[in-house]
PDB file of N, CA and C in Angstrom:
ATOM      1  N   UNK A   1       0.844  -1.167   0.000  1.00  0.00           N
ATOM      2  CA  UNK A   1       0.000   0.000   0.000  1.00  0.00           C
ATOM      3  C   UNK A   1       0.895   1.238   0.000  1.00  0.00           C
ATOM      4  N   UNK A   2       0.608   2.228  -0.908  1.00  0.00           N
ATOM      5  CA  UNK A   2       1.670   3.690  -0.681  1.00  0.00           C
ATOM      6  C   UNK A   2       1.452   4.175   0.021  1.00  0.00           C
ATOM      7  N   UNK A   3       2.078   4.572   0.978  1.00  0.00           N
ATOM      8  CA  UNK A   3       2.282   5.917   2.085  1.00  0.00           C
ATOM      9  C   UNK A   3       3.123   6.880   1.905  1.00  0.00           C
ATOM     10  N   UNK A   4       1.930   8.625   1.537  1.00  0.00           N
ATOM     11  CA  UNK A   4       3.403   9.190   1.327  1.00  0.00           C
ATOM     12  C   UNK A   4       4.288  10.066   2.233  1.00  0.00           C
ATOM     13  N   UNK A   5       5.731   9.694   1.725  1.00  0.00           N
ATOM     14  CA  UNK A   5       6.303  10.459   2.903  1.00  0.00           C
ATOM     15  C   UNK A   5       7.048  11.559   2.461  1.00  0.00           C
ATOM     16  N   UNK A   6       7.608  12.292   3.442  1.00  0.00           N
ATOM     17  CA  UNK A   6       9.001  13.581   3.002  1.00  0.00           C
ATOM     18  C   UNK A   6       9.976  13.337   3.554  1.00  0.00           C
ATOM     19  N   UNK A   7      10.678  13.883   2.753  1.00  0.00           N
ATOM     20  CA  UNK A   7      12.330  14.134   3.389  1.00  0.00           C
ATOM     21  C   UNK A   7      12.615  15.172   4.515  1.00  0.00           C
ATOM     22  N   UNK A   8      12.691  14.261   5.598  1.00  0.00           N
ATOM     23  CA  UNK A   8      12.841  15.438   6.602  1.00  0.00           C
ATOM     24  C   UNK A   8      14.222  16.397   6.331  1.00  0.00           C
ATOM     25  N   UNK A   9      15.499  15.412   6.533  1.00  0.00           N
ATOM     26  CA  UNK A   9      17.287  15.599   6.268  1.00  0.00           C
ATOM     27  C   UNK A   9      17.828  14.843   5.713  1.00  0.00           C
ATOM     28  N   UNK A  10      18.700  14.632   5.028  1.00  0.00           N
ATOM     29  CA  UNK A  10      19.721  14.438   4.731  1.00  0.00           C
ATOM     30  C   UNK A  10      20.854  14.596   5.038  1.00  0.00           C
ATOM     31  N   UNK A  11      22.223  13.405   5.400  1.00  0.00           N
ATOM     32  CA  UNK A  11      22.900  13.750   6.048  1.00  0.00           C
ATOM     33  C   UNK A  11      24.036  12.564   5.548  1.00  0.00           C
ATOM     34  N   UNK A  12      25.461  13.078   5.485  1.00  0.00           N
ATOM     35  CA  UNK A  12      26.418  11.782   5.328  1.00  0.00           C
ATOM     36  C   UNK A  12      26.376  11.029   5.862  1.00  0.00           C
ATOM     37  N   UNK A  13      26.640   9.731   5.472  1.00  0.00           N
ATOM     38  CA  UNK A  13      26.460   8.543   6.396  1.00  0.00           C
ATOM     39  C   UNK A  13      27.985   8.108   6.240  1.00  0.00           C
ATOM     40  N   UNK A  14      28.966   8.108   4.763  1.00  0.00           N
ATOM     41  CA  UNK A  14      29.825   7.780   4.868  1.00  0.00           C
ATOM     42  C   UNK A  14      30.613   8.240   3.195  1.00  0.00           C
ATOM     43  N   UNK A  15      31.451   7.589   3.176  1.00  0.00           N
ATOM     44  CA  UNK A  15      31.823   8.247   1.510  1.00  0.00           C
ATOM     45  C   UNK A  15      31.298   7.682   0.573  1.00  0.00           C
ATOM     46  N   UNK A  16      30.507   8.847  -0.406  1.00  0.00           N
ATOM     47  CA  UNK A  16      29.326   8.140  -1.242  1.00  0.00           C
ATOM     48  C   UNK A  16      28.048   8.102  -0.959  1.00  0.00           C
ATOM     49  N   UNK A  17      27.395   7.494   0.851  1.00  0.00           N
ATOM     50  CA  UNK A  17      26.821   7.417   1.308  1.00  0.00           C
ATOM     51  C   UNK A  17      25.828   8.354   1.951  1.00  0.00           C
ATOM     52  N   UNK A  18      24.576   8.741   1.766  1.00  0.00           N
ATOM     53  CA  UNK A  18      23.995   9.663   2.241  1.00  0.00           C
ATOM     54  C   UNK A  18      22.562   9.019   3.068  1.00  0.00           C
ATOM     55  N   UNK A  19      22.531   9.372   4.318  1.00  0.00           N
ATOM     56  CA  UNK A  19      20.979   9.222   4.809  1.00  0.00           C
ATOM     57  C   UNK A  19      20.121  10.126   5.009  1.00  0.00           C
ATOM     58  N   UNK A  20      19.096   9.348   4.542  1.00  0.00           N
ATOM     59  CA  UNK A  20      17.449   9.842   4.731  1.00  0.00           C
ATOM     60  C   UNK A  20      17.113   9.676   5.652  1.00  0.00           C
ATOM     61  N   UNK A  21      15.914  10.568   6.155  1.00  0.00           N
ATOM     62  CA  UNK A  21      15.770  10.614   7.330  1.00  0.00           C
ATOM     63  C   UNK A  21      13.467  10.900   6.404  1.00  0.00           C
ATOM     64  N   UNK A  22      13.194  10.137   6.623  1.00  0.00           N
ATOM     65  CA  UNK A  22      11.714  10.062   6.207  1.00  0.00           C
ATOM     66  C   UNK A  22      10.739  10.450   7.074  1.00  0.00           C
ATOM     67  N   UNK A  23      10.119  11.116   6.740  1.00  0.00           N
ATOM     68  CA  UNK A  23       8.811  11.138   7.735  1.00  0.00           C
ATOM     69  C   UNK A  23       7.074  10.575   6.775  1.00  0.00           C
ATOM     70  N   UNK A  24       5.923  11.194   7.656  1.00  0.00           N
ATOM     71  CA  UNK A  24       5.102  11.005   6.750  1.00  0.00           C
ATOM     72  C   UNK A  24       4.461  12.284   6.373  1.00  0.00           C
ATOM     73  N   UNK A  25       4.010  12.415   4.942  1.00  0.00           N
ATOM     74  CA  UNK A  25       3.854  13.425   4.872  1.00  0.00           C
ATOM     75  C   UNK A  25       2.138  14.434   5.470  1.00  0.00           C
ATOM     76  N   UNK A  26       1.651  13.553   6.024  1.00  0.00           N
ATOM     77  CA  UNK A  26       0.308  13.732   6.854  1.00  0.00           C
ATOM     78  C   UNK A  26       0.831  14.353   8.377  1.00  0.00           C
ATOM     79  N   UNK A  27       2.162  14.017   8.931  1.00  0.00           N
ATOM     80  CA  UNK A  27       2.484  14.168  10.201  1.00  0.00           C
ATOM     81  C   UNK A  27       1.925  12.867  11.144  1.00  0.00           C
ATOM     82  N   UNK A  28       1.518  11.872  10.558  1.00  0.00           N
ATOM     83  CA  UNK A  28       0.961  10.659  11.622  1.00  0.00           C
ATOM     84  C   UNK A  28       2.039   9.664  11.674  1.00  0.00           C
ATOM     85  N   UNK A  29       2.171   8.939  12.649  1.00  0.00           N
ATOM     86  CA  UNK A  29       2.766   7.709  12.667  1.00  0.00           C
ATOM     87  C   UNK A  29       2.845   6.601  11.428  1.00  0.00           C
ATOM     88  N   UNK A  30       4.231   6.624  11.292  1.00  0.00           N
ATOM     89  CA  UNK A  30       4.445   5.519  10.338  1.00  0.00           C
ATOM     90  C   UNK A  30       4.221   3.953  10.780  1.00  0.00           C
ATOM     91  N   UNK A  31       3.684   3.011   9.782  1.00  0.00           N
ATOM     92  CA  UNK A  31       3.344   1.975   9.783  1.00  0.00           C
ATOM     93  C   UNK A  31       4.666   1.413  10.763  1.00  0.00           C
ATOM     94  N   UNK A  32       4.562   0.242  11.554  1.00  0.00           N
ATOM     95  CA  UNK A  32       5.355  -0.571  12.361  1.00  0.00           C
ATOM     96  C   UNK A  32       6.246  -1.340  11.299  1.00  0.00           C
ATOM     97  N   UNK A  33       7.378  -1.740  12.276  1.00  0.00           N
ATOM     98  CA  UNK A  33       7.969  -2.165  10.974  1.00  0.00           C
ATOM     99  C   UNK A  33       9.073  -3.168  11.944  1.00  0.00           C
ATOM    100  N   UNK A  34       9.472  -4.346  11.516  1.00  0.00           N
ATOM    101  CA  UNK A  34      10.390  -5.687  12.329  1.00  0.00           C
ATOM    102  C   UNK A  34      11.421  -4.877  11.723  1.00  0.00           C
ATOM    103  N   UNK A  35      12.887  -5.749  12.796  1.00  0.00           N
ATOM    104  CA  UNK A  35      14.041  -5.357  12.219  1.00  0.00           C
ATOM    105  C   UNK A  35      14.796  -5.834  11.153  1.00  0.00           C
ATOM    106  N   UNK A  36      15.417  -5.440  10.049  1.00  0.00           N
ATOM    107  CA  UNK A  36      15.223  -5.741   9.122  1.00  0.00           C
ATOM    108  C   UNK A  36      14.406  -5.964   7.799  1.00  0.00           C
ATOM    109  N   UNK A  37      13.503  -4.901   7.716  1.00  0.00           N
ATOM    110  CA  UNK A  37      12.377  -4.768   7.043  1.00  0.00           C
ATOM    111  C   UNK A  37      12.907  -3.708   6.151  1.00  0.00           C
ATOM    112  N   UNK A  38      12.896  -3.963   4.858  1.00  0.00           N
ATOM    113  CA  UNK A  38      12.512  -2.913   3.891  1.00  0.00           C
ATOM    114  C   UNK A  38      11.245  -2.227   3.180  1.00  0.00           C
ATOM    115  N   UNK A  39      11.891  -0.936   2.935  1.00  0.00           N
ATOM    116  CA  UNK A  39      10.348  -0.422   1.912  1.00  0.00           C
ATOM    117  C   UNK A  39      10.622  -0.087   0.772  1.00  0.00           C
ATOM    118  N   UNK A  40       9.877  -0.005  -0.241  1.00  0.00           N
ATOM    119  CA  UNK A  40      10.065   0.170  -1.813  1.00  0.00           C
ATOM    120  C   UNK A  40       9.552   1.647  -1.955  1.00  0.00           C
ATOM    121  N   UNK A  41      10.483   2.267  -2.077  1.00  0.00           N
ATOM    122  CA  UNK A  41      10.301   4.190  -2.704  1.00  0.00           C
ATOM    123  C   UNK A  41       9.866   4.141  -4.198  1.00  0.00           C
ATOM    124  N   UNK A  42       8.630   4.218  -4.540  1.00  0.00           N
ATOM    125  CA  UNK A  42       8.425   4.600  -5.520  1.00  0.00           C
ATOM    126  C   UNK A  42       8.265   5.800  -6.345  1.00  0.00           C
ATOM    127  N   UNK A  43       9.744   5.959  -6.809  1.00  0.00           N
ATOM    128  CA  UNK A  43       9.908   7.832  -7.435  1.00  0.00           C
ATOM    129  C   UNK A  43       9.340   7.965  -8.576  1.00  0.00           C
ATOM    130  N   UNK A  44       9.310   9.160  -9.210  1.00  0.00           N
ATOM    131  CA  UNK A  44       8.667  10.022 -10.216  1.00  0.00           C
ATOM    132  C   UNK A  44       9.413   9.247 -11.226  1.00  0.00           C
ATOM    133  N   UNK A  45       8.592   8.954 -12.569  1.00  0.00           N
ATOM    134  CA  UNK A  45       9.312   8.045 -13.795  1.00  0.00           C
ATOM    135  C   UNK A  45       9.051   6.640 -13.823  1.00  0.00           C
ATOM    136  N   UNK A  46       8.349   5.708 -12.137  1.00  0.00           N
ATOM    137  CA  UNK A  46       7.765   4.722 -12.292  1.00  0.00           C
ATOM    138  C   UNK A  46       8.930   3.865 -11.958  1.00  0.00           C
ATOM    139  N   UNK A  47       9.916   4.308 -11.274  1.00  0.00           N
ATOM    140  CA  UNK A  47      11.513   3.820 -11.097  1.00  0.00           C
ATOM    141  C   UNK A  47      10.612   3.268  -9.486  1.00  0.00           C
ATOM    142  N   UNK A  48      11.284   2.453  -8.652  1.00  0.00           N
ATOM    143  CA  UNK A  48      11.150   1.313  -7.795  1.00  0.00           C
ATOM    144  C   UNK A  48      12.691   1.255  -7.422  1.00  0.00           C
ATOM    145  N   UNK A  49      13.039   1.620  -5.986  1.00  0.00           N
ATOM    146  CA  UNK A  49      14.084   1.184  -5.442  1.00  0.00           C
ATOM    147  C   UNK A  49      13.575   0.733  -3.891  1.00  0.00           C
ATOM    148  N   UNK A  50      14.273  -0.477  -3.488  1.00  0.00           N
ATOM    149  CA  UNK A  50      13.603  -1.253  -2.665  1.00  0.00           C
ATOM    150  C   UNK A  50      14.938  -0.857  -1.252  1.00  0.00           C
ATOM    151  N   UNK A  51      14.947  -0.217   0.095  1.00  0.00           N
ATOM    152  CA  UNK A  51      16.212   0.188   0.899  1.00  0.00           C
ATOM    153  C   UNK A  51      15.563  -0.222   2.145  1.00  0.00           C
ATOM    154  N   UNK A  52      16.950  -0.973   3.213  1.00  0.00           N
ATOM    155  CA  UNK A  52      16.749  -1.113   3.932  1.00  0.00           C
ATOM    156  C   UNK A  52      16.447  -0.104   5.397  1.00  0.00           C
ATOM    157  N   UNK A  53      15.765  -0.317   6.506  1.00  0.00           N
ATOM    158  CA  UNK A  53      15.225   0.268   7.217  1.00  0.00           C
ATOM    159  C   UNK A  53      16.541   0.703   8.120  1.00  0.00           C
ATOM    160  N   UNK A  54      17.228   1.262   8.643  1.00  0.00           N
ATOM    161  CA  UNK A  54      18.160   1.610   9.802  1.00  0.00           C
ATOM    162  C   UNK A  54      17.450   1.868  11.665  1.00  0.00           C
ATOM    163  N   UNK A  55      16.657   2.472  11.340  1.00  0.00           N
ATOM    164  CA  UNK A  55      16.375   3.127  12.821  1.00  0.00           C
ATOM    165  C   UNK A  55      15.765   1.853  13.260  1.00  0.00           C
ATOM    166  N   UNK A  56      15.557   1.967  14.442  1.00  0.00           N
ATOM    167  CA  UNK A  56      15.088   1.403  16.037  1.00  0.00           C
ATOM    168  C   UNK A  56      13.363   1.067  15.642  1.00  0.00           C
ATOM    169  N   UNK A  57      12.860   0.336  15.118  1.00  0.00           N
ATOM    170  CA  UNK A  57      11.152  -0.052  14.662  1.00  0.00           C
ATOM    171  C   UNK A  57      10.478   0.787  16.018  1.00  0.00           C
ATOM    172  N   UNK A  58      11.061   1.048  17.308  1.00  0.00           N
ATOM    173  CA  UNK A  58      10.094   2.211  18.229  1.00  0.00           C
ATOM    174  C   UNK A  58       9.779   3.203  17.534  1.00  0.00           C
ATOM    175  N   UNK A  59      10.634   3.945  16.750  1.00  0.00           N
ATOM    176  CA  UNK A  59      10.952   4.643  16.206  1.00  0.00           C
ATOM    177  C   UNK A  59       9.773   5.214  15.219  1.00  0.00           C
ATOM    178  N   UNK A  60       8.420   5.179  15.376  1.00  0.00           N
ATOM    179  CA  UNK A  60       7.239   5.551  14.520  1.00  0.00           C
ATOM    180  C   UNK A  60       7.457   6.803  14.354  1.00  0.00           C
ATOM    181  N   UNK A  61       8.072   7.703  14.641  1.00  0.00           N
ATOM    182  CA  UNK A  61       7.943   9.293  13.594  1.00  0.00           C
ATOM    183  C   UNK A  61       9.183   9.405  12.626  1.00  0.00           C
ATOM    184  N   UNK A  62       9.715   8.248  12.465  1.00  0.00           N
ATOM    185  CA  UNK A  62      10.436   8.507  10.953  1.00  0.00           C
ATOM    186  C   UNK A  62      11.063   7.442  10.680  1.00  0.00           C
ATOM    187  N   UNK A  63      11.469   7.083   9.179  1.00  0.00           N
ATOM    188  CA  UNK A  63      12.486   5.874   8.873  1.00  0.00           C
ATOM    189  C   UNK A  63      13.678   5.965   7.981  1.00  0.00           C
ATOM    190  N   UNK A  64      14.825   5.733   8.840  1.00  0.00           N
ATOM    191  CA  UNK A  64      15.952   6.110   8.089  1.00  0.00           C
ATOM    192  C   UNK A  64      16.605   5.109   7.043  1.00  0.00           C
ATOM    193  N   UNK A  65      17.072   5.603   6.162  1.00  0.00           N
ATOM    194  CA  UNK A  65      17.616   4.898   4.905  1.00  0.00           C
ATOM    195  C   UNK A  65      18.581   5.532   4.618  1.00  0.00           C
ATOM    196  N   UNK A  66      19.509   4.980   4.062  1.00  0.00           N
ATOM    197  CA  UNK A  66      21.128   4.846   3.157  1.00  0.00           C
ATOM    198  C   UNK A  66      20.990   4.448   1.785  1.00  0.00           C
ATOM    199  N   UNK A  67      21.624   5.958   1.201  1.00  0.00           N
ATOM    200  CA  UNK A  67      21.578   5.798  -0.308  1.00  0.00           C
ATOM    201  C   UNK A  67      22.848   5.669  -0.602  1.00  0.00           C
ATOM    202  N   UNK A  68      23.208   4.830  -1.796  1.00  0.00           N
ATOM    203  CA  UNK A  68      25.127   4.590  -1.997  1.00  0.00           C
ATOM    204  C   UNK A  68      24.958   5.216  -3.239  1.00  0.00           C
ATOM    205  N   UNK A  69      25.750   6.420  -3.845  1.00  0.00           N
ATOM    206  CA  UNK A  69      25.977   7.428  -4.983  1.00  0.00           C
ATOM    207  C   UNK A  69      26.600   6.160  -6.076  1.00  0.00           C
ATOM    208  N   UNK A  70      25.785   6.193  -6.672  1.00  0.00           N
ATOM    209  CA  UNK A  70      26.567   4.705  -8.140  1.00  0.00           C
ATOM    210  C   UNK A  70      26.376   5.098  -9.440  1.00  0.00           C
TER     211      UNK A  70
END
């Protein structure tokens, strides 16, 4: 199901590496989520990239992700 969200920040994670920092874009709690769970970002153009979750699943007001520059 889509949920949409925003980019809260952006921030280095490492060389190359940049994290997201997601929220939702309603301001409500994001869906629960196990550790190790990914979500599929579906961007503008119909493009599908599938990234893993980083933060703490307590963690319902945002979900962080790592993008690698390729």
């Amino acid at each position: 199901m889509p949920y949409p969200l925003r980019i809260q920040s952006i921030s280095l994670g490492a060389d190359e590496v940049l994290v997201f920092e997601l929220r939702s874009a309603s301001g409500m709690e994001l869906p629960p989520f196990d550790p190790g769970a990914h979500i599929d970002l579906h961007l503008l153009g119909g493009t599908v990239r599938s990234y893993s979750l980083l933060n703490d699943p307590r963690e319902r007001h945002r979900y962080l992700i790592a993008v690698k520059r390729e």
